[in-house]
C-alpha atoms as a PDB file:
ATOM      1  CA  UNK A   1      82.921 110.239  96.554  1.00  0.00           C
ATOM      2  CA  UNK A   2      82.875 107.427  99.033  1.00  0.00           C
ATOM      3  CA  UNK A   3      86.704 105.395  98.009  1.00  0.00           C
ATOM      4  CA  UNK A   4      88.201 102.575  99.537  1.00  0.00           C
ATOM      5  CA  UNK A   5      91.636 100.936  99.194  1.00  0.00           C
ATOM      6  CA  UNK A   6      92.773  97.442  97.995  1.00  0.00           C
ATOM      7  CA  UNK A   7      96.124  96.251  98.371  1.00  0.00           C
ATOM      8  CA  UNK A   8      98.156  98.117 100.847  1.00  0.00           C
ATOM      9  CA  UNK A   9     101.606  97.187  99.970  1.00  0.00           C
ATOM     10  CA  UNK A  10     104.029  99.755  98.621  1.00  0.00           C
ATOM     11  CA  UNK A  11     102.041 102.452  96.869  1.00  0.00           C
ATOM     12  CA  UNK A  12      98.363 101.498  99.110  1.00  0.00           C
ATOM     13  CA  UNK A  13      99.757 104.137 102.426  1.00  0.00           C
ATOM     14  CA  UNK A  14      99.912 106.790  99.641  1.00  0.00           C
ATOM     15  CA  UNK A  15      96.567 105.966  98.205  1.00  0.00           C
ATOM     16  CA  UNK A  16      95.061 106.104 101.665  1.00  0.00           C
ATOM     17  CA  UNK A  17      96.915 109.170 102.866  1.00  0.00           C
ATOM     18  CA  UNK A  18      96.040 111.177  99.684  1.00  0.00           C
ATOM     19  CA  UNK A  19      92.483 110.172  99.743  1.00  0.00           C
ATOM     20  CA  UNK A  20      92.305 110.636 103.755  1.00  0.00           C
ATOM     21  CA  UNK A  21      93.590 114.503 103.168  1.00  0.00           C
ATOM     22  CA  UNK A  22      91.427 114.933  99.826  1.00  0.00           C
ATOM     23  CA  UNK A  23      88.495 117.347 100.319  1.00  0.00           C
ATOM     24  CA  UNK A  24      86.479 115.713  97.845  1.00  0.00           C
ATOM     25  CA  UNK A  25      86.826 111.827  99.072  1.00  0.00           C
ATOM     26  CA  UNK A  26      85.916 109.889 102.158  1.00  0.00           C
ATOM     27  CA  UNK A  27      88.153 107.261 102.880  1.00  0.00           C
ATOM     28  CA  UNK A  28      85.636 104.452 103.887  1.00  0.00           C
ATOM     29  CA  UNK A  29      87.518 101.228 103.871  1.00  0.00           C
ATOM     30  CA  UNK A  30      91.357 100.216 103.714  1.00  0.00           C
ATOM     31  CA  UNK A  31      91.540  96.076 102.500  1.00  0.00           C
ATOM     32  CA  UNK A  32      94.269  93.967 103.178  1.00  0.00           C
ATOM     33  CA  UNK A  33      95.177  90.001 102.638  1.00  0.00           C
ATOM     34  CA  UNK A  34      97.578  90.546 106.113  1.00  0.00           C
ATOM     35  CA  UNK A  35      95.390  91.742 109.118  1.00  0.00           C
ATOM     36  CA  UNK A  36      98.393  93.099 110.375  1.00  0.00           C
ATOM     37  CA  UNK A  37      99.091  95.295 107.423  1.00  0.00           C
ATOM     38  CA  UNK A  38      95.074  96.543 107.668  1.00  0.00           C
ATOM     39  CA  UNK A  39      95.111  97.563 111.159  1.00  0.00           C
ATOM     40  CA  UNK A  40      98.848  99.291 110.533  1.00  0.00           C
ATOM     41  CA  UNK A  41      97.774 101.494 107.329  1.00  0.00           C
ATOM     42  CA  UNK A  42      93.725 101.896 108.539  1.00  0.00           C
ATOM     43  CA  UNK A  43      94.958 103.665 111.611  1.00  0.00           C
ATOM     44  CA  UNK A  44      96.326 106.490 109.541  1.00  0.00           C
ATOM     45  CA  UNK A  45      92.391 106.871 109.134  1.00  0.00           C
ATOM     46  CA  UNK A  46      90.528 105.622 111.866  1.00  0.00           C
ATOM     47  CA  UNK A  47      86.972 106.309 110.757  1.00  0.00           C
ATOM     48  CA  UNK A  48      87.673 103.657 107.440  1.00  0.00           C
ATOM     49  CA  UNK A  49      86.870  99.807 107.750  1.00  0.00           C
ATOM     50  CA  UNK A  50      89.869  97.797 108.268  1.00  0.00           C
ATOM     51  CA  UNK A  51      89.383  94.893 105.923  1.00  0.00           C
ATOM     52  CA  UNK A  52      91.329  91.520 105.161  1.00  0.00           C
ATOM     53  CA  UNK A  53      88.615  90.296 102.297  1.00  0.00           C
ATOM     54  CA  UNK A  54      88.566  92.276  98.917  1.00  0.00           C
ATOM     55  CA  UNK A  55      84.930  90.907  98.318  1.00  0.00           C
ATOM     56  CA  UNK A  56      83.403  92.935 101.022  1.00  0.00           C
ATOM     57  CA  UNK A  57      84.434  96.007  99.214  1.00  0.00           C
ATOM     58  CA  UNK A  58      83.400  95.113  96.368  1.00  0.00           C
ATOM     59  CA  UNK A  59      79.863  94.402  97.591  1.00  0.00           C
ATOM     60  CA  UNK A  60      79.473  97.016 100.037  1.00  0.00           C
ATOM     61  CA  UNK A  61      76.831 100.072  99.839  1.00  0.00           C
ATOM     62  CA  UNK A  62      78.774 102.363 100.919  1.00  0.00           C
ATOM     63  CA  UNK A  63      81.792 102.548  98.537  1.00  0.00           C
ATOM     64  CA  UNK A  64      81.190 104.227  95.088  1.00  0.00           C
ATOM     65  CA  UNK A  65      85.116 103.814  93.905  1.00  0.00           C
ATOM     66  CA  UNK A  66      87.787 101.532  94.741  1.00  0.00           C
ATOM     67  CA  UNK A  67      91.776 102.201  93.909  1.00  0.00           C
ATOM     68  CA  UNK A  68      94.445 100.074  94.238  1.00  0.00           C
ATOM     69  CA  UNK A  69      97.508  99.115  91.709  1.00  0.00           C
ATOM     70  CA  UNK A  70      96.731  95.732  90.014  1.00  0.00           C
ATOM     71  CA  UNK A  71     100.431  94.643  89.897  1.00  0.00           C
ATOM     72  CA  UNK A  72     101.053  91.682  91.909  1.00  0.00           C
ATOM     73  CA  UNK A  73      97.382  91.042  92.850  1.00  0.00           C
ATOM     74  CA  UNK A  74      96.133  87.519  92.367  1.00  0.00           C
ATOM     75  CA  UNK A  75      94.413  86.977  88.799  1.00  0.00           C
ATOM     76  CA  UNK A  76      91.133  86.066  90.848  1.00  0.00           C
ATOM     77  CA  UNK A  77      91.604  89.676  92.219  1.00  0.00           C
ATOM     78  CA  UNK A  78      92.467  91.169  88.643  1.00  0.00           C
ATOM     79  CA  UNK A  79      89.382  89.269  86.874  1.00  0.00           C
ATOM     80  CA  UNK A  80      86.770  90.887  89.727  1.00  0.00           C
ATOM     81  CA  UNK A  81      88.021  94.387  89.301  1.00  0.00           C
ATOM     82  CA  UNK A  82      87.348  93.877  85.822  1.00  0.00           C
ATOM     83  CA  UNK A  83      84.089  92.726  86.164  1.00  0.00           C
ATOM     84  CA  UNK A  84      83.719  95.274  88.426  1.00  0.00           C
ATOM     85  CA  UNK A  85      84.657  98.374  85.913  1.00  0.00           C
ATOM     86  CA  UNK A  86      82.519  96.519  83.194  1.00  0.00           C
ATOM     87  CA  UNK A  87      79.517  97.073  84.765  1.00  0.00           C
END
């Protein structure tokens, strides 16, 4: 299963490192409001997108499951990943 991350704050390193190391995921993308914080994190896996714009995972071909935790994120971020899971 093709994953990415959103949100890469205190518990998105885990999610990235876990799903990096898991033999039945490829880490595709790693999505970040803070550049900074996406480079940092994605270069724990350097064959995943580094992304700042949660959109572009959440239209992209190539990712079948995104993971993140919802606390803290923007209610225009919450509402999406609803939408998201609802279809």
């Amino acid at each position: 299963m093709r994953v990415a991350v959103i949100g890469l704050g205190y518990w998105g390193p885990n999610l990235v490192l876990n799903l990096a190391a898991s033999p039945v995921t490829e880490l595709v993308a790693v999505c970040d409001r803070d550049d900074a914080r996406a480079k940092t994190v994605g270069a724990q896996s350097p064959s995943a997108r580094q992304l700042t714009d949660a959109e572009a995972v959440f239209t992209a071909d190539d990712v079948d499951a995104g993971c993140g935790r919802q606390q803290g994120r923007p209610a225009t971020s919450q509402a999406r990943l609803r939408e998201l899971e609802e279809t």
